[in-house]
PDB file of N, CA and C in Angstrom:
ATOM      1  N   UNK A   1     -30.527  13.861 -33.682  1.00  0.00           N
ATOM      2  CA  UNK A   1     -29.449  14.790 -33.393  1.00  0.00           C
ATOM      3  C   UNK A   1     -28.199  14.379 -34.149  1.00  0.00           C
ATOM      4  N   UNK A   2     -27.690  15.553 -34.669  1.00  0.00           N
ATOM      5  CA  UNK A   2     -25.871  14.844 -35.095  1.00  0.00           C
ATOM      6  C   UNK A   2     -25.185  15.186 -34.876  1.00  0.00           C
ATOM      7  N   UNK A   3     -24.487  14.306 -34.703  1.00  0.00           N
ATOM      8  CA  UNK A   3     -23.224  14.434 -33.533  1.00  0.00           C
ATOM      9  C   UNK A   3     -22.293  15.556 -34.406  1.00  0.00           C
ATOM     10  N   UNK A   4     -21.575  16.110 -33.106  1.00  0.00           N
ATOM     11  CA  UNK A   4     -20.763  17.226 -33.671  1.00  0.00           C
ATOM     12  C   UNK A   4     -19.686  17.068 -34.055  1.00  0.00           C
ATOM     13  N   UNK A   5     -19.116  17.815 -34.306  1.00  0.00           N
ATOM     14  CA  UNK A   5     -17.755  17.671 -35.678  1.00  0.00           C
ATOM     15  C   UNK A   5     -16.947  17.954 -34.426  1.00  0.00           C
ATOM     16  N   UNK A   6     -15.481  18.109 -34.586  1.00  0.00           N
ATOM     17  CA  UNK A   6     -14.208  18.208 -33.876  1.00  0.00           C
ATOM     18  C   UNK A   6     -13.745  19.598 -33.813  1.00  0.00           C
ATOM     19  N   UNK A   7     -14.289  20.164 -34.773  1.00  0.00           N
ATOM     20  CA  UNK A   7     -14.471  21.806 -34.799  1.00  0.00           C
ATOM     21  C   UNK A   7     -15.341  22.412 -33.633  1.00  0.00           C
ATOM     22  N   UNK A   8     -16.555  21.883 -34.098  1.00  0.00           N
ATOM     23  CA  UNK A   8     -17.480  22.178 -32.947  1.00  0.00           C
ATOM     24  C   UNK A   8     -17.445  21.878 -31.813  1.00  0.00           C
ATOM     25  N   UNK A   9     -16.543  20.946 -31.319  1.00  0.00           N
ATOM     26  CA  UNK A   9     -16.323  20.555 -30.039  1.00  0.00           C
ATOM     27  C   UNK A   9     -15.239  21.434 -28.906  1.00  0.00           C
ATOM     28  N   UNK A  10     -14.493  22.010 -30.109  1.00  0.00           N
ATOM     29  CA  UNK A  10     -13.296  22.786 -29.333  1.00  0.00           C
ATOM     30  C   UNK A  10     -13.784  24.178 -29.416  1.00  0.00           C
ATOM     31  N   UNK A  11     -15.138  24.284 -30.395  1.00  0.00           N
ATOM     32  CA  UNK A  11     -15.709  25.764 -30.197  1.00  0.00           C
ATOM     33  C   UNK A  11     -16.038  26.121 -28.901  1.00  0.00           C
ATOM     34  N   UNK A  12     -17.123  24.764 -28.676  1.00  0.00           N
ATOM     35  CA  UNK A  12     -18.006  25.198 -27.258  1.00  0.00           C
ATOM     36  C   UNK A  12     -17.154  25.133 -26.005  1.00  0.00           C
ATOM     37  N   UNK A  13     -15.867  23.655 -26.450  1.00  0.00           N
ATOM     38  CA  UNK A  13     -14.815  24.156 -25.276  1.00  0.00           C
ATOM     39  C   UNK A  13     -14.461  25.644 -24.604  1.00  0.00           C
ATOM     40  N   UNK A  14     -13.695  26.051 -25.881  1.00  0.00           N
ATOM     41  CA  UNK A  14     -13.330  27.357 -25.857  1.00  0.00           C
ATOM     42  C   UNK A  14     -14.647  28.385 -25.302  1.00  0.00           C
ATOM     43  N   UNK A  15     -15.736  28.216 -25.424  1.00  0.00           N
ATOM     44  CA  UNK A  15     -17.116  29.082 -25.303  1.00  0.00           C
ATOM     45  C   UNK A  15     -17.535  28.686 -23.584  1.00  0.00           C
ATOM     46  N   UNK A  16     -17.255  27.486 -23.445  1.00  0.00           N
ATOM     47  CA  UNK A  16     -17.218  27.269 -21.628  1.00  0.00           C
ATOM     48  C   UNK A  16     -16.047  27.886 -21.029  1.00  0.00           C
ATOM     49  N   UNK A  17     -14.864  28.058 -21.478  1.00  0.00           N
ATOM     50  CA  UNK A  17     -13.728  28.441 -20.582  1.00  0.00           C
ATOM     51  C   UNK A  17     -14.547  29.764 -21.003  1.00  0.00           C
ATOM     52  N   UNK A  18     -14.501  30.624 -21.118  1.00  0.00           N
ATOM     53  CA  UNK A  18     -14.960  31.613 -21.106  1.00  0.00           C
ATOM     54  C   UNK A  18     -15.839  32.239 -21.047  1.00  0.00           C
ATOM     55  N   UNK A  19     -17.028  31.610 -20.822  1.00  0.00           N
ATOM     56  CA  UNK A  19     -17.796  31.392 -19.990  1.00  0.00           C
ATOM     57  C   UNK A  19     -17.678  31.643 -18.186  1.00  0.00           C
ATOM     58  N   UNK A  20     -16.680  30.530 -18.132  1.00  0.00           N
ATOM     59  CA  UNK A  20     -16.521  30.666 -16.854  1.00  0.00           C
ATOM     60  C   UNK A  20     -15.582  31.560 -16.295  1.00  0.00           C
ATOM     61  N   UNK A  21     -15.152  32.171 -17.246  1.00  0.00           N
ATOM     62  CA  UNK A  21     -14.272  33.327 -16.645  1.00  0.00           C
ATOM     63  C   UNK A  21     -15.563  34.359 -16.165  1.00  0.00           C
ATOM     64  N   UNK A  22     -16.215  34.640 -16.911  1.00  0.00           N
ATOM     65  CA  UNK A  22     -17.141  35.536 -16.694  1.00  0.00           C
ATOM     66  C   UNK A  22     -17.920  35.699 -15.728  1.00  0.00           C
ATOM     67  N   UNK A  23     -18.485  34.044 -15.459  1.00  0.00           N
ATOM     68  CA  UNK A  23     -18.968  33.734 -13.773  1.00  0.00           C
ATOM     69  C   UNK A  23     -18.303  33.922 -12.803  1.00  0.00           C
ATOM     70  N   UNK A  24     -16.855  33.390 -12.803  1.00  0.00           N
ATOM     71  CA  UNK A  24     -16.164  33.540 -11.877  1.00  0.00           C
ATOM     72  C   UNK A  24     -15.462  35.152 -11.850  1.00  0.00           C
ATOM     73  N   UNK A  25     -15.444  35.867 -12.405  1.00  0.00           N
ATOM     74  CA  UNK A  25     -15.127  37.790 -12.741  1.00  0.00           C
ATOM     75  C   UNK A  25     -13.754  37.564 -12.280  1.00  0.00           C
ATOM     76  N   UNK A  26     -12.901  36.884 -13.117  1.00  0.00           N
ATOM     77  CA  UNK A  26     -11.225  36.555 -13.054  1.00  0.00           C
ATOM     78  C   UNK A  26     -10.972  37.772 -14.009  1.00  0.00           C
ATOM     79  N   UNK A  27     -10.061  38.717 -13.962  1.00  0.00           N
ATOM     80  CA  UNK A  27      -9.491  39.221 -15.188  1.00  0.00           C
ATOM     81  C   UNK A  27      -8.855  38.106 -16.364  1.00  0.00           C
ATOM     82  N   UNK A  28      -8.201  37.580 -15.897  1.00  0.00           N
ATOM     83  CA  UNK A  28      -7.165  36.483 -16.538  1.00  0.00           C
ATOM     84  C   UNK A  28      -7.443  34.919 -16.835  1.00  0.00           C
ATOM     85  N   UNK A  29      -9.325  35.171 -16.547  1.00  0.00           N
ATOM     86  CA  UNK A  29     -10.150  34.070 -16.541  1.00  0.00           C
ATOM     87  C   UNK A  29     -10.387  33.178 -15.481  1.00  0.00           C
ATOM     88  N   UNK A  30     -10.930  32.454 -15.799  1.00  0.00           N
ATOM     89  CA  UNK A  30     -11.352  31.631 -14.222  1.00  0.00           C
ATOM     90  C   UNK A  30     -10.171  30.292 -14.257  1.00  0.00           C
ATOM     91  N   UNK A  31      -8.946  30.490 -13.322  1.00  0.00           N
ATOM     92  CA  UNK A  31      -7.935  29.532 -13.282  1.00  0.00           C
ATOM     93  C   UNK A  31      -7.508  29.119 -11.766  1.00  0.00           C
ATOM     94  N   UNK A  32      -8.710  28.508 -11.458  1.00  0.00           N
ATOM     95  CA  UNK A  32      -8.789  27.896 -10.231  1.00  0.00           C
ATOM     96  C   UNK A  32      -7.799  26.321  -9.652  1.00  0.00           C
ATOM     97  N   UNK A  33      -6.958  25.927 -11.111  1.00  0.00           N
ATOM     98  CA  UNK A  33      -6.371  25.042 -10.707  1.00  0.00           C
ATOM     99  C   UNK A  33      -5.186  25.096 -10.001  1.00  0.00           C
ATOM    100  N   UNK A  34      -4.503  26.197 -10.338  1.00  0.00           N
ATOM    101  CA  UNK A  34      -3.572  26.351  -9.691  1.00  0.00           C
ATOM    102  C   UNK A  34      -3.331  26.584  -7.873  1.00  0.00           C
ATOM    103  N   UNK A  35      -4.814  27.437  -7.178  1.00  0.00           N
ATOM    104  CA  UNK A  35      -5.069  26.979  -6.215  1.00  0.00           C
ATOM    105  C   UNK A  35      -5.298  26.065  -5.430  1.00  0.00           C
ATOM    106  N   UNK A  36      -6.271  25.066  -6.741  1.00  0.00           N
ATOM    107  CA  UNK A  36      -6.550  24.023  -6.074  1.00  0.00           C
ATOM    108  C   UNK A  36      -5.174  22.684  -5.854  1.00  0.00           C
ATOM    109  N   UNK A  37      -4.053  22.574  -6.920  1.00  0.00           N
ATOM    110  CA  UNK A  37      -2.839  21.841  -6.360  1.00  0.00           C
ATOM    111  C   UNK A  37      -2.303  22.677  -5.372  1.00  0.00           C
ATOM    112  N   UNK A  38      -2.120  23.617  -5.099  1.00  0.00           N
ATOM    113  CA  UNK A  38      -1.116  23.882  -4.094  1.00  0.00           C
ATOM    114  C   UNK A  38      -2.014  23.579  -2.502  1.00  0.00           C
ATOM    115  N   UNK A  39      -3.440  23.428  -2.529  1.00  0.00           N
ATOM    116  CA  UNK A  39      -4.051  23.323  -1.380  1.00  0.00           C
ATOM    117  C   UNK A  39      -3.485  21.787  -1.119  1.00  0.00           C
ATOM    118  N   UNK A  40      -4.032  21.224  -2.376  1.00  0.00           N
ATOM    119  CA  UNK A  40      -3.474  19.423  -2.318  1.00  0.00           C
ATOM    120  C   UNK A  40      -2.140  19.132  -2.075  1.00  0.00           C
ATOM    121  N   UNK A  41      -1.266  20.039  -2.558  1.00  0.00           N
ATOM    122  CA  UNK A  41      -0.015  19.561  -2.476  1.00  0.00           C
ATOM    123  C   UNK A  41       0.320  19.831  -0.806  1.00  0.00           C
ATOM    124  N   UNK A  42      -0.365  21.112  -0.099  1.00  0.00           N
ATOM    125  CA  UNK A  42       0.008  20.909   1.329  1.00  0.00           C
ATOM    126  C   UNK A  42      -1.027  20.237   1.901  1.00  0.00           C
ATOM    127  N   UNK A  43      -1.659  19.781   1.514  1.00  0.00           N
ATOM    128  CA  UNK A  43      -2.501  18.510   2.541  1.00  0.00           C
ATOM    129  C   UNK A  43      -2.038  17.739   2.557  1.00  0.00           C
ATOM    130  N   UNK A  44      -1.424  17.134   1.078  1.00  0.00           N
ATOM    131  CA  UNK A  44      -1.147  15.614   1.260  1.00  0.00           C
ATOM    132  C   UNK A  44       0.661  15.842   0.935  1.00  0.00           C
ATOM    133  N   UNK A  45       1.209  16.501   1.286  1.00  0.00           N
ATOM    134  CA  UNK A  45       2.537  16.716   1.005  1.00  0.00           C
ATOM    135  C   UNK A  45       2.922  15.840  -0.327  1.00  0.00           C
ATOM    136  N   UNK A  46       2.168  16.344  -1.097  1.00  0.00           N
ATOM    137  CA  UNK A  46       2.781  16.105  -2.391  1.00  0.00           C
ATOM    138  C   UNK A  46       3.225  17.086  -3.678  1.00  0.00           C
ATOM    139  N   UNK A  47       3.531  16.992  -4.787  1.00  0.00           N
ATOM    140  CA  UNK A  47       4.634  17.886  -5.296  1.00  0.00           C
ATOM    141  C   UNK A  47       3.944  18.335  -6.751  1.00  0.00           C
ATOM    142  N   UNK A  48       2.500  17.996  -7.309  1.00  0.00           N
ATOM    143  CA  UNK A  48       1.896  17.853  -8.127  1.00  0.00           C
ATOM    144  C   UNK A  48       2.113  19.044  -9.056  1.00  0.00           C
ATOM    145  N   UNK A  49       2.066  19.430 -10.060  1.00  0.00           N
ATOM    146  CA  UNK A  49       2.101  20.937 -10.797  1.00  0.00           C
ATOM    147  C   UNK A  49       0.369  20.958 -11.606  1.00  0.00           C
ATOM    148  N   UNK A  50       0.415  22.288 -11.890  1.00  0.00           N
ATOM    149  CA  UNK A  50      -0.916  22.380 -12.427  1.00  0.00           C
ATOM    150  C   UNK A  50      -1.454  21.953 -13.488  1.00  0.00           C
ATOM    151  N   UNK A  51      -0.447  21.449 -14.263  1.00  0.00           N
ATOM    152  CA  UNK A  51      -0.569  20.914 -15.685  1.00  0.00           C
ATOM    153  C   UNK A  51      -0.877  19.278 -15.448  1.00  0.00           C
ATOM    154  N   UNK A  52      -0.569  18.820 -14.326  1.00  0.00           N
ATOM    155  CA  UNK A  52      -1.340  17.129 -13.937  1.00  0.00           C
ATOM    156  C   UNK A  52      -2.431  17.618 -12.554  1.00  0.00           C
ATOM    157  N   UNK A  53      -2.112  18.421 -12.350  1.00  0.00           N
ATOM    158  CA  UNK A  53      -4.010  18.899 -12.081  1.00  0.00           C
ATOM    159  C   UNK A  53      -5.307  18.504 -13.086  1.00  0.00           C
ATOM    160  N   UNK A  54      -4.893  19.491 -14.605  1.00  0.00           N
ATOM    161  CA  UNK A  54      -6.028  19.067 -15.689  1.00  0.00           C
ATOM    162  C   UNK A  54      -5.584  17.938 -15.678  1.00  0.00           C
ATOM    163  N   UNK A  55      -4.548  17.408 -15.874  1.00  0.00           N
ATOM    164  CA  UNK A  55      -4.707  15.681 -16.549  1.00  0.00           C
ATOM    165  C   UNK A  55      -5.253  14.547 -15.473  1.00  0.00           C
ATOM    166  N   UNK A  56      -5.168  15.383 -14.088  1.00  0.00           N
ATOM    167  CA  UNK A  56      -5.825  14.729 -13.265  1.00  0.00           C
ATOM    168  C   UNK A  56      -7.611  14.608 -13.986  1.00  0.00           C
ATOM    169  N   UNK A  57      -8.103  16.065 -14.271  1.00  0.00           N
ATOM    170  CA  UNK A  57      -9.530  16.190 -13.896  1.00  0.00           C
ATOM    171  C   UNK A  57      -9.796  15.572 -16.021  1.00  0.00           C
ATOM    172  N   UNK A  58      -8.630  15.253 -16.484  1.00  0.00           N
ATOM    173  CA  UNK A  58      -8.713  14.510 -17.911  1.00  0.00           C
ATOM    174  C   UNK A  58      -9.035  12.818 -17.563  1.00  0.00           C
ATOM    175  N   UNK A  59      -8.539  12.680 -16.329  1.00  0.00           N
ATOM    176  CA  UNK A  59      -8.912  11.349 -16.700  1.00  0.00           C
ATOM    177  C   UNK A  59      -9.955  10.933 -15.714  1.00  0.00           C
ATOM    178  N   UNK A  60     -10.444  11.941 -15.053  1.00  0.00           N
ATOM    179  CA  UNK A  60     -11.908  12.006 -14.147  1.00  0.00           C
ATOM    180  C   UNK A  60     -12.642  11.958 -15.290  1.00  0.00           C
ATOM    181  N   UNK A  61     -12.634  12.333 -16.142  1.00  0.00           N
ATOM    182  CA  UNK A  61     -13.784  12.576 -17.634  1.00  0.00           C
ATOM    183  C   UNK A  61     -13.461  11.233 -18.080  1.00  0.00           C
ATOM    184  N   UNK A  62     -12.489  11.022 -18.399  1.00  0.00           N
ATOM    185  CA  UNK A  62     -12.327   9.877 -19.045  1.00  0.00           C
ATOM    186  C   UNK A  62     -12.880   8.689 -18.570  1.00  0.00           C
ATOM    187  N   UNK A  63     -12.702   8.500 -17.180  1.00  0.00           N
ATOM    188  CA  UNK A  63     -13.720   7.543 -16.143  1.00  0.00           C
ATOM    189  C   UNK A  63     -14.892   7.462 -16.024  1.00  0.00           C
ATOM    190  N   UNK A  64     -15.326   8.452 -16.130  1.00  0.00           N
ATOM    191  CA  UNK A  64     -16.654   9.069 -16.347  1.00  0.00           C
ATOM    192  C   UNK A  64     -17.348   8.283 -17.599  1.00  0.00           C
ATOM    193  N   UNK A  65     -16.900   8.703 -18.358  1.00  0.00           N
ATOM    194  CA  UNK A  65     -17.228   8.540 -19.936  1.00  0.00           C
ATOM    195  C   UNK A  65     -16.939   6.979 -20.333  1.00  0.00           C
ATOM    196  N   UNK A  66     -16.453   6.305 -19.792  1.00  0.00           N
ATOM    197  CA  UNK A  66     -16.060   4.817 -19.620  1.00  0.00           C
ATOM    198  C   UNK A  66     -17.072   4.438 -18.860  1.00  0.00           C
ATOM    199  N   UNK A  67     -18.034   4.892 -18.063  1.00  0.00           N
ATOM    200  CA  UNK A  67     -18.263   4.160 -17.331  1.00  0.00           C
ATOM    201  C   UNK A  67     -20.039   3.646 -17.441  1.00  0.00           C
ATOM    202  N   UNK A  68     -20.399   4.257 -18.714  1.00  0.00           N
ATOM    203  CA  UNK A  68     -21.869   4.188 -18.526  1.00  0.00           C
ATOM    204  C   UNK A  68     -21.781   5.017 -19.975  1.00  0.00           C
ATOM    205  N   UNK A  69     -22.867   5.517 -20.152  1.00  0.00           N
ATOM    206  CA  UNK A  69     -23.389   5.881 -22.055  1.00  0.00           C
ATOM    207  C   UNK A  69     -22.934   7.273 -21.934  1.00  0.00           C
ATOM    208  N   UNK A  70     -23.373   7.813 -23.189  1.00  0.00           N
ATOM    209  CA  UNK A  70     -22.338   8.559 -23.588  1.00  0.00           C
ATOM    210  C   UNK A  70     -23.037  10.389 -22.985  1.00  0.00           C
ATOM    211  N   UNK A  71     -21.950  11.242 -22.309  1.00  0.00           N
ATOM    212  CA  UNK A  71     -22.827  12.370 -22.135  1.00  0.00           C
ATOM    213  C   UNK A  71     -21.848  13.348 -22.872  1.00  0.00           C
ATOM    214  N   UNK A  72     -22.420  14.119 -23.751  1.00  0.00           N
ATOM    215  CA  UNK A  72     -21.406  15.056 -24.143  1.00  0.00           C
ATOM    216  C   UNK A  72     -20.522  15.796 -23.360  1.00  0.00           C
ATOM    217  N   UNK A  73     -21.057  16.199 -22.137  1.00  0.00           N
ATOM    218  CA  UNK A  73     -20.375  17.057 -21.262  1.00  0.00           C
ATOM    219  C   UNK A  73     -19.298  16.414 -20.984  1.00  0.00           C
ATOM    220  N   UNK A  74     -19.165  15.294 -20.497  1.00  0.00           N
ATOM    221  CA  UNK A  74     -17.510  14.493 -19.880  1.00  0.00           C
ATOM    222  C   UNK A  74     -16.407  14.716 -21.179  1.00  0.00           C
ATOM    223  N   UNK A  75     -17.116  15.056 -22.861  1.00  0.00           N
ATOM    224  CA  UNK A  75     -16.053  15.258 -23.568  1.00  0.00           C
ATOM    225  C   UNK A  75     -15.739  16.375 -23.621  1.00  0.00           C
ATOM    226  N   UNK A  76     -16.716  17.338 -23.578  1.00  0.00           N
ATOM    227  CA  UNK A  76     -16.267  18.917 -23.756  1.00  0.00           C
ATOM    228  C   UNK A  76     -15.488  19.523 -22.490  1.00  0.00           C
ATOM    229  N   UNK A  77     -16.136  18.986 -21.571  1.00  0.00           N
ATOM    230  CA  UNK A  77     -14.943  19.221 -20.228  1.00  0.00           C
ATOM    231  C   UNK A  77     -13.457  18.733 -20.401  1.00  0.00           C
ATOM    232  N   UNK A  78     -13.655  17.355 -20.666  1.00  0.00           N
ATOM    233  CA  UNK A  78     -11.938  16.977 -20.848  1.00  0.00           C
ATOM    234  C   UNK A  78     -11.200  17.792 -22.358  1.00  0.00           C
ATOM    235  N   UNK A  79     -12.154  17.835 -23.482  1.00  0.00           N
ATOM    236  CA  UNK A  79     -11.115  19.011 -24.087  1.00  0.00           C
ATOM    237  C   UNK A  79     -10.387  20.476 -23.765  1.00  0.00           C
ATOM    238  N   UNK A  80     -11.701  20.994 -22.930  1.00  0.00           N
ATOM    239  CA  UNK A  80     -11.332  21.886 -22.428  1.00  0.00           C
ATOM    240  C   UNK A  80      -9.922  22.002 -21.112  1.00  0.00           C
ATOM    241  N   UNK A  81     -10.345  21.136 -20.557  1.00  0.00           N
ATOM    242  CA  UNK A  81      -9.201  20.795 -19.636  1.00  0.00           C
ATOM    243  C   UNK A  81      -7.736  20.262 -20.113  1.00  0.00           C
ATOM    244  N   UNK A  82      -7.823  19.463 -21.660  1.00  0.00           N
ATOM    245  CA  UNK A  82      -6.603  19.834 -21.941  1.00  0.00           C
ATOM    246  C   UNK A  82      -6.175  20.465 -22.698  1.00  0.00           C
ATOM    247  N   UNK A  83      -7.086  21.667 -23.167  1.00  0.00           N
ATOM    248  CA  UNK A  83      -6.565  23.163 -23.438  1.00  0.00           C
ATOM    249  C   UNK A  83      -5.949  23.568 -22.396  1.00  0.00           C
ATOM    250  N   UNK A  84      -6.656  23.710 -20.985  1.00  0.00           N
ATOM    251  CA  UNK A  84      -6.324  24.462 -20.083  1.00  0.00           C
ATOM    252  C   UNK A  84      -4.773  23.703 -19.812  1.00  0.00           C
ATOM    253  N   UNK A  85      -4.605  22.832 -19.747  1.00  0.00           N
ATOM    254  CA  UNK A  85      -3.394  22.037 -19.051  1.00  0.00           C
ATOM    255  C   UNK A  85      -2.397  22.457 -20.422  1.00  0.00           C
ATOM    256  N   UNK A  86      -2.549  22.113 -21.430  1.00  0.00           N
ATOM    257  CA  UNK A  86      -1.418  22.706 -22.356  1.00  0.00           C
ATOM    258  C   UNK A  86      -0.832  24.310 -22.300  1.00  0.00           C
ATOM    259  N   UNK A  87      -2.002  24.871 -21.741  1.00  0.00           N
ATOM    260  CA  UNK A  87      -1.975  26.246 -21.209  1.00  0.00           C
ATOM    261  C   UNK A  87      -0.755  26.506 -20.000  1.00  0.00           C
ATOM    262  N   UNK A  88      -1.069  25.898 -19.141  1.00  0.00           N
ATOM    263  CA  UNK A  88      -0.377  25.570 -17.588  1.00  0.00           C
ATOM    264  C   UNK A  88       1.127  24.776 -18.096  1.00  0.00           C
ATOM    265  N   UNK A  89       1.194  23.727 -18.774  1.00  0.00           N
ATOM    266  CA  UNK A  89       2.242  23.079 -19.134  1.00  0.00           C
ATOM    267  C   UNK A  89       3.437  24.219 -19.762  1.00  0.00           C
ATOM    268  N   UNK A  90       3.276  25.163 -21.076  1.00  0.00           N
ATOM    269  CA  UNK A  90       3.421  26.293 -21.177  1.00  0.00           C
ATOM    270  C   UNK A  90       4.370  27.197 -20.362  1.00  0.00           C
ATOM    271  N   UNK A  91       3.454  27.287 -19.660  1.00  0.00           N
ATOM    272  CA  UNK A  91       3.597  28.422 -18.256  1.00  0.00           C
ATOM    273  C   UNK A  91       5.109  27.784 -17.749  1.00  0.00           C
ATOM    274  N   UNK A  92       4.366  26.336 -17.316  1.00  0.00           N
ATOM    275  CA  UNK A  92       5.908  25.841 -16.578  1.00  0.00           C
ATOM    276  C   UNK A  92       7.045  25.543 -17.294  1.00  0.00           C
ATOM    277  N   UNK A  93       6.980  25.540 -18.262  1.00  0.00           N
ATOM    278  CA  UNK A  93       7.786  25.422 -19.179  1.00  0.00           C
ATOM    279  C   UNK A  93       8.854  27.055 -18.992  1.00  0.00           C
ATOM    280  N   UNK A  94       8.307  27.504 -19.527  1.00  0.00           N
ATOM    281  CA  UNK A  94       8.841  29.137 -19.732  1.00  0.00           C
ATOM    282  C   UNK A  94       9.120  29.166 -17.855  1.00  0.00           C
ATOM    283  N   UNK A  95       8.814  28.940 -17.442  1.00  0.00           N
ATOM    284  CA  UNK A  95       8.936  29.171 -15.682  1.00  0.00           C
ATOM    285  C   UNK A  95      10.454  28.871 -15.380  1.00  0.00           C
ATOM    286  N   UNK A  96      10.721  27.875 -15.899  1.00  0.00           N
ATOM    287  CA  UNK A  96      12.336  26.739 -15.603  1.00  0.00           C
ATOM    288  C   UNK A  96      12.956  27.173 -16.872  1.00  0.00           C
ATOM    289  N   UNK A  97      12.555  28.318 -18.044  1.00  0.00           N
ATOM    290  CA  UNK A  97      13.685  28.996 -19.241  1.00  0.00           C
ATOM    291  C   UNK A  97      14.231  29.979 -18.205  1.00  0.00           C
TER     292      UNK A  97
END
């Protein structure tokens, strides 16, 4: 097998997020993080934004992928996730213009 190029990696990224929009039948895609901090932030009264949500679930991959041999998936997830989080970062950005 050979390993894939850096092109190809942000293809299939891009080809899973959208993907999962499709499973999940989001108009605006499947953007479940933002639910999921605000559930966390009132459980554990904390103040988290959605953009260290992905960098949360960036360095779940990253742990992952540290921790034993190599699976492609822990990389294509964490690229994708920090698409998605540059996405969200963005957002909050323009949120506080």
């Amino acid at each position: 097998m050979t390993a894939p190029t850096a092109p190809q990696i942000l293809t299939a990224a891009a080809d899973d997020i959208a993907q999962r929009a499709l499973l999940r039948e989001q108009p605006t895609g499947e953007r479940s993080m933002a639910r999921t901090v605000a559930a966390f932030n009132a459980m554990f009264g904390t103040n988290i934004t959605e953009s260290q949500g992905w960098q949360f679930m960036e360095l779940l991959k990253m742990s992952r992928g540290a921790a034993g041999s190599y699976h492609a998936d822990d990389h294509l997830d964490r690229t994708a996730y920090a698409a998605l989080g540059a996405e969200a970062a963005a957002r909050e950005v323009d949120a506080c213009a």
